[in-house]
N, C-alpha and C. Protein backbone atom coordinates (compact mmCIF):
# COMPACT_ATOMS: atom_id res chain seq x y z
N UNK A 1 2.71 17.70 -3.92
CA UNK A 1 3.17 16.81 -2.86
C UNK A 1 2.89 15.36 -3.27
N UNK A 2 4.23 14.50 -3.07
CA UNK A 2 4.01 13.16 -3.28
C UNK A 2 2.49 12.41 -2.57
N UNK A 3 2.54 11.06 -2.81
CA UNK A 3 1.19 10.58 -1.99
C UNK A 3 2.41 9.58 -1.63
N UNK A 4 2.47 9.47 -0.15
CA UNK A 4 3.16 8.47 0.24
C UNK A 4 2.92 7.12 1.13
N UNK A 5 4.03 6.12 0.89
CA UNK A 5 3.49 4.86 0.83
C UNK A 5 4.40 4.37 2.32
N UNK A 6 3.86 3.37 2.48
CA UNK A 6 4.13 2.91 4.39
C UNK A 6 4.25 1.43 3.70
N UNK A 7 5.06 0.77 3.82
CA UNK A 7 5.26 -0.96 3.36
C UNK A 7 5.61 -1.30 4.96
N UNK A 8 4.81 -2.64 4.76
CA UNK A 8 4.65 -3.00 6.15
C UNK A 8 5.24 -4.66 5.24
N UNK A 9 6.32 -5.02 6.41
CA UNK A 9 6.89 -6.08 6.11
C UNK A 9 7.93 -6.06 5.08
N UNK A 10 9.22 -6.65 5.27
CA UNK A 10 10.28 -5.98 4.86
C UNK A 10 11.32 -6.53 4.21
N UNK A 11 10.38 -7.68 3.79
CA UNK A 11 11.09 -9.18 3.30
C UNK A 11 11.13 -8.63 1.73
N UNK A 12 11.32 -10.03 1.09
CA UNK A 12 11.11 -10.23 -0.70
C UNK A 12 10.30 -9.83 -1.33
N UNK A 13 9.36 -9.90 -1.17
CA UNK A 13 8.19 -9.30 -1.80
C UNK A 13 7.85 -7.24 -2.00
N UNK A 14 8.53 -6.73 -0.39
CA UNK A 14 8.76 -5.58 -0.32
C UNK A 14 9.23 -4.84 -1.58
N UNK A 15 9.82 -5.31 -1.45
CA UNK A 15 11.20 -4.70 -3.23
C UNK A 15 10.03 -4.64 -4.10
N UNK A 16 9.78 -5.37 -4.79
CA UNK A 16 8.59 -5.31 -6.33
C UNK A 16 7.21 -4.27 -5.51
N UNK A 17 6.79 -4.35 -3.94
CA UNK A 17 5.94 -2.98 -4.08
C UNK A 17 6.48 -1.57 -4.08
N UNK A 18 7.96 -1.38 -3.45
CA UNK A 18 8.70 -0.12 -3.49
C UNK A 18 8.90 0.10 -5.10
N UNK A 19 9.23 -1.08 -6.07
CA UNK A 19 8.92 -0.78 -7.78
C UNK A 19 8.38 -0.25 -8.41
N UNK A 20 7.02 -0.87 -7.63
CA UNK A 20 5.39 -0.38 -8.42
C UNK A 20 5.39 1.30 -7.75
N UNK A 21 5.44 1.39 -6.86
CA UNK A 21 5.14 3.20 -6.24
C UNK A 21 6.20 3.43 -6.86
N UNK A 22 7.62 3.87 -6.88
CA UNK A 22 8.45 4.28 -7.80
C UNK A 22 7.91 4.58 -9.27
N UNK A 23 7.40 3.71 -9.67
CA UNK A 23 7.07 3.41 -11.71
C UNK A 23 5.58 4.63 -11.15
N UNK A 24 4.69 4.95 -10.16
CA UNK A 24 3.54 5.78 -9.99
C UNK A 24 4.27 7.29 -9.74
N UNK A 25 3.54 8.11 -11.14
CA UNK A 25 3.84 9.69 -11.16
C UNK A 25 3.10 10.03 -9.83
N UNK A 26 3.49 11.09 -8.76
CA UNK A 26 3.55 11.30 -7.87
C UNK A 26 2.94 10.98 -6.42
N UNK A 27 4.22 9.42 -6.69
CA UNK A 27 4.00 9.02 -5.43
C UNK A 27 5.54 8.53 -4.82
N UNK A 28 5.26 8.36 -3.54
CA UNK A 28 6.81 7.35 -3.01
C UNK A 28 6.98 6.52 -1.62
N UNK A 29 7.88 6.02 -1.40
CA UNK A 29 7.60 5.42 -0.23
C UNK A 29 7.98 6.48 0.42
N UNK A 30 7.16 6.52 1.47
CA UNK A 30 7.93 7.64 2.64
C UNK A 30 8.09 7.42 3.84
N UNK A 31 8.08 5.52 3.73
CA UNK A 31 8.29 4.91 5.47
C UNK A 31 8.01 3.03 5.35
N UNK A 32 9.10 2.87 6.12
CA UNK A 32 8.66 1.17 6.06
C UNK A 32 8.56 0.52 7.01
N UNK A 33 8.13 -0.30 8.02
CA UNK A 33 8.14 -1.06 8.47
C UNK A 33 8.36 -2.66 9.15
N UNK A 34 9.19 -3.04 10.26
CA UNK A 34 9.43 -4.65 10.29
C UNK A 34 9.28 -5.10 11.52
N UNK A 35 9.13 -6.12 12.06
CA UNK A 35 9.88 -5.75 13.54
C UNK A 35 11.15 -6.20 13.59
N UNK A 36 11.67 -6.94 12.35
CA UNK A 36 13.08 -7.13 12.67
C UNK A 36 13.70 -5.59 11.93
N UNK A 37 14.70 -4.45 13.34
CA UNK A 37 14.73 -3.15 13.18
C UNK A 37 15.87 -3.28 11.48
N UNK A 38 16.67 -4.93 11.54
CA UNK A 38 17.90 -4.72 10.43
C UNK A 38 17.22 -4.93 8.90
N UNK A 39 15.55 -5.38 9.21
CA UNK A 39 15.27 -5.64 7.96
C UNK A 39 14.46 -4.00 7.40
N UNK A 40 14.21 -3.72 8.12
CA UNK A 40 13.91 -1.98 8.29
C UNK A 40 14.79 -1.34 7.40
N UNK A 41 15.75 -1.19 8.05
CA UNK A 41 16.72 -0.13 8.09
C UNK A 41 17.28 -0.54 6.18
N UNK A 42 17.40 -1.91 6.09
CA UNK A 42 17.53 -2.40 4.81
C UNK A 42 16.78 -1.82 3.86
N UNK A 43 15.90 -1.81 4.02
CA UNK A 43 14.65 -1.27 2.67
C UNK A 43 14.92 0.22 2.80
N UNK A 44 14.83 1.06 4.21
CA UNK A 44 14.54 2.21 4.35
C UNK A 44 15.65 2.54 3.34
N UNK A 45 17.14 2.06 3.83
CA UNK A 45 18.57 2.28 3.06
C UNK A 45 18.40 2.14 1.18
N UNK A 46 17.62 1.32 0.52
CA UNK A 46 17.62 0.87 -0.16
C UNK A 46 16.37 2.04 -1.07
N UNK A 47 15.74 2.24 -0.50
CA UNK A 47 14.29 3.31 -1.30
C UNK A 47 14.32 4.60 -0.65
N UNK A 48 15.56 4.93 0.48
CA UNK A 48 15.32 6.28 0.80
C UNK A 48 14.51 7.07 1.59
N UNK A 49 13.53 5.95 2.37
CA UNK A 49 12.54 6.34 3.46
C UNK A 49 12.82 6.05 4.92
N UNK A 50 12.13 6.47 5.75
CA UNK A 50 11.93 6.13 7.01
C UNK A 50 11.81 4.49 7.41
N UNK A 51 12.87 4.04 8.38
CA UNK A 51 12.39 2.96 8.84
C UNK A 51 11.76 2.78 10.25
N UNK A 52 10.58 1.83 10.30
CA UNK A 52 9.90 1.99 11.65
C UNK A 52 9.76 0.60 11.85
N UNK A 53 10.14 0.40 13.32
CA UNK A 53 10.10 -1.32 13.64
C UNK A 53 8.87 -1.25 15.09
N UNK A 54 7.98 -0.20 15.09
CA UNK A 54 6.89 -0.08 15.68
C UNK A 54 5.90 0.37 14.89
N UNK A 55 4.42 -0.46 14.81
CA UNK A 55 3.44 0.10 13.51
C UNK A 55 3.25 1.25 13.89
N UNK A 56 2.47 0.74 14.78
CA UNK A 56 1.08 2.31 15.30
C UNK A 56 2.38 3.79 15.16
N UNK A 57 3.29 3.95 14.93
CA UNK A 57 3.90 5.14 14.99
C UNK A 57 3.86 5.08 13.51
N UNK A 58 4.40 4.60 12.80
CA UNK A 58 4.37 4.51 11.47
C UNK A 58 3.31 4.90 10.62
N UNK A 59 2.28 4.53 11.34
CA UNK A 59 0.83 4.64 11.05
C UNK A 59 0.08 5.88 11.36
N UNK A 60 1.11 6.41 12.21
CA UNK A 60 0.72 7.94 13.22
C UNK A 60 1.62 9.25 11.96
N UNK A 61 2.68 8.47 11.48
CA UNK A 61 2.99 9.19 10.61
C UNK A 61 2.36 10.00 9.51
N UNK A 62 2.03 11.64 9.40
CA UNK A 62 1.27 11.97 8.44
C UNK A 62 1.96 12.23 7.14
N UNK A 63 3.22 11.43 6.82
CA UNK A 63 3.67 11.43 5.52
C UNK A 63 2.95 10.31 4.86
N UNK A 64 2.50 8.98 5.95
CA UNK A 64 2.20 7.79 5.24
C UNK A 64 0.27 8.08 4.84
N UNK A 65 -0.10 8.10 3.23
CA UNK A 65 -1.27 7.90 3.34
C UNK A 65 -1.93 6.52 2.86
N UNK A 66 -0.86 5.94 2.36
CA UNK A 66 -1.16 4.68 1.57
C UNK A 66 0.01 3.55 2.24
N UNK A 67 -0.83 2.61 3.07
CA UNK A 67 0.00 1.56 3.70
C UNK A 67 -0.31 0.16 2.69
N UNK A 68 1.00 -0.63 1.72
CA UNK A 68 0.86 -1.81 1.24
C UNK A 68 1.44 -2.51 2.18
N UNK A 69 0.65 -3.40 2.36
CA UNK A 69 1.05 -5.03 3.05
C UNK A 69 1.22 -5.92 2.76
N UNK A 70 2.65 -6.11 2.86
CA UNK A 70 3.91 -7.46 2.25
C UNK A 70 4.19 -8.38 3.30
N UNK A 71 3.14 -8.69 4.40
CA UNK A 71 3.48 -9.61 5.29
C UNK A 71 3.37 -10.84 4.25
N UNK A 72 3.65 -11.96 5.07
CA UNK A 72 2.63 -13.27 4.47
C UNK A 72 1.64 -13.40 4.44
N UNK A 73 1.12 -14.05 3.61
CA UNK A 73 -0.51 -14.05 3.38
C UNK A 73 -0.97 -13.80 4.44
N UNK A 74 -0.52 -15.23 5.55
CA UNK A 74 -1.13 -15.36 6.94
C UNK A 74 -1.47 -14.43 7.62
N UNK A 75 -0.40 -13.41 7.55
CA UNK A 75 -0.32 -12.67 8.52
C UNK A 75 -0.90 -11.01 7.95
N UNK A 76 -1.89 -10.57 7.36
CA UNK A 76 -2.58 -9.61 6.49
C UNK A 76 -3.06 -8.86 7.37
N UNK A 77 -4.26 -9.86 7.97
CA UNK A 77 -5.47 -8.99 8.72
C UNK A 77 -4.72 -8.10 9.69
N UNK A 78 -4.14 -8.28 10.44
CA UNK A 78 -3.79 -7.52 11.77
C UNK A 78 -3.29 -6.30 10.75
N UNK A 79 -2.63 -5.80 10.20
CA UNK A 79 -1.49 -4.63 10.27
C UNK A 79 -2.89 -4.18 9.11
N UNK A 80 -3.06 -4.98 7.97
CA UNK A 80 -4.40 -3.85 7.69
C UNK A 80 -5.69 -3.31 8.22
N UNK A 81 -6.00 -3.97 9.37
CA UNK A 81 -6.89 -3.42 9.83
C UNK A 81 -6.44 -2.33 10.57
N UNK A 82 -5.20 -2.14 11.31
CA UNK A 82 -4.58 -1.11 11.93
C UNK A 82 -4.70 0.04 11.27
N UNK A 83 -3.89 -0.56 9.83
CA UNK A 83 -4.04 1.05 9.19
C UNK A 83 -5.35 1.34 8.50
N UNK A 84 -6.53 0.68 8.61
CA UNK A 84 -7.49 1.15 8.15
C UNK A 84 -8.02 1.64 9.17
N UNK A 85 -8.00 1.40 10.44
CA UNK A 85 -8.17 2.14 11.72
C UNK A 85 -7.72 3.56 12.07
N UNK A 86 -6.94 3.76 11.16
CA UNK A 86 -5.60 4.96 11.18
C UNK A 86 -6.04 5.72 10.18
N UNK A 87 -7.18 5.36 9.39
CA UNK A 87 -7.80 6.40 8.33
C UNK A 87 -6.46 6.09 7.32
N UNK A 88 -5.73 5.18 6.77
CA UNK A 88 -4.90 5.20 5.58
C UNK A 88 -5.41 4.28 4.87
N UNK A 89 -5.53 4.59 3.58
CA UNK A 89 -5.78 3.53 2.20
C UNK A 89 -5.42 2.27 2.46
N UNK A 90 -5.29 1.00 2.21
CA UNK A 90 -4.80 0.04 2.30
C UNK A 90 -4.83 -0.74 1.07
N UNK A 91 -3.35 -1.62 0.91
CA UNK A 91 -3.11 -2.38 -0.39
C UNK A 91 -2.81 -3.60 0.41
């Protein structure tokens, strides 16, 4: 079974971490996150995963065990502490 990945934030930067898990022997994204739902649905369309424009469900998801966070710098703490709250790895 893959180890799968939860990208939170769904902008530019997203793309080069859906790269890096792709280029990792068994792993994948298996869910992404935005709150804008069209920037979602973009990545999800684009890598083949789940899109979620609500965390805590995303986070509730037991496909996701490894959540990377592609917000802006600024904006880090909140969504990783969530998912470290959620018992998932965090990048």
């Amino acid at each position: 079974m893959a180890i799968g990945f939860g990208i939170v934030g769904c902008g530019m930067i997203s793309k080069f971490h859906c790269k890096a898990v792709a280029d990792l022997r068994g792993a994948k994204v298996a869910a992404c996150f935005d709150t804008f739902a069209g920037s979602a649905e973009r990545l999800a369309g684009e890598v083949g995963c789940k899109p979620y424009t609500d965390l805590s469900a995303m986070l509730a998801d037991p496909a996701v065990q490894v959540v990377s966070i592609c917000t802006p710098s600024g904006a880090h703490m909140e969504p990783a502490i969530a998912a470290a709250k959620a018992g998932k790895h965090v990048i």
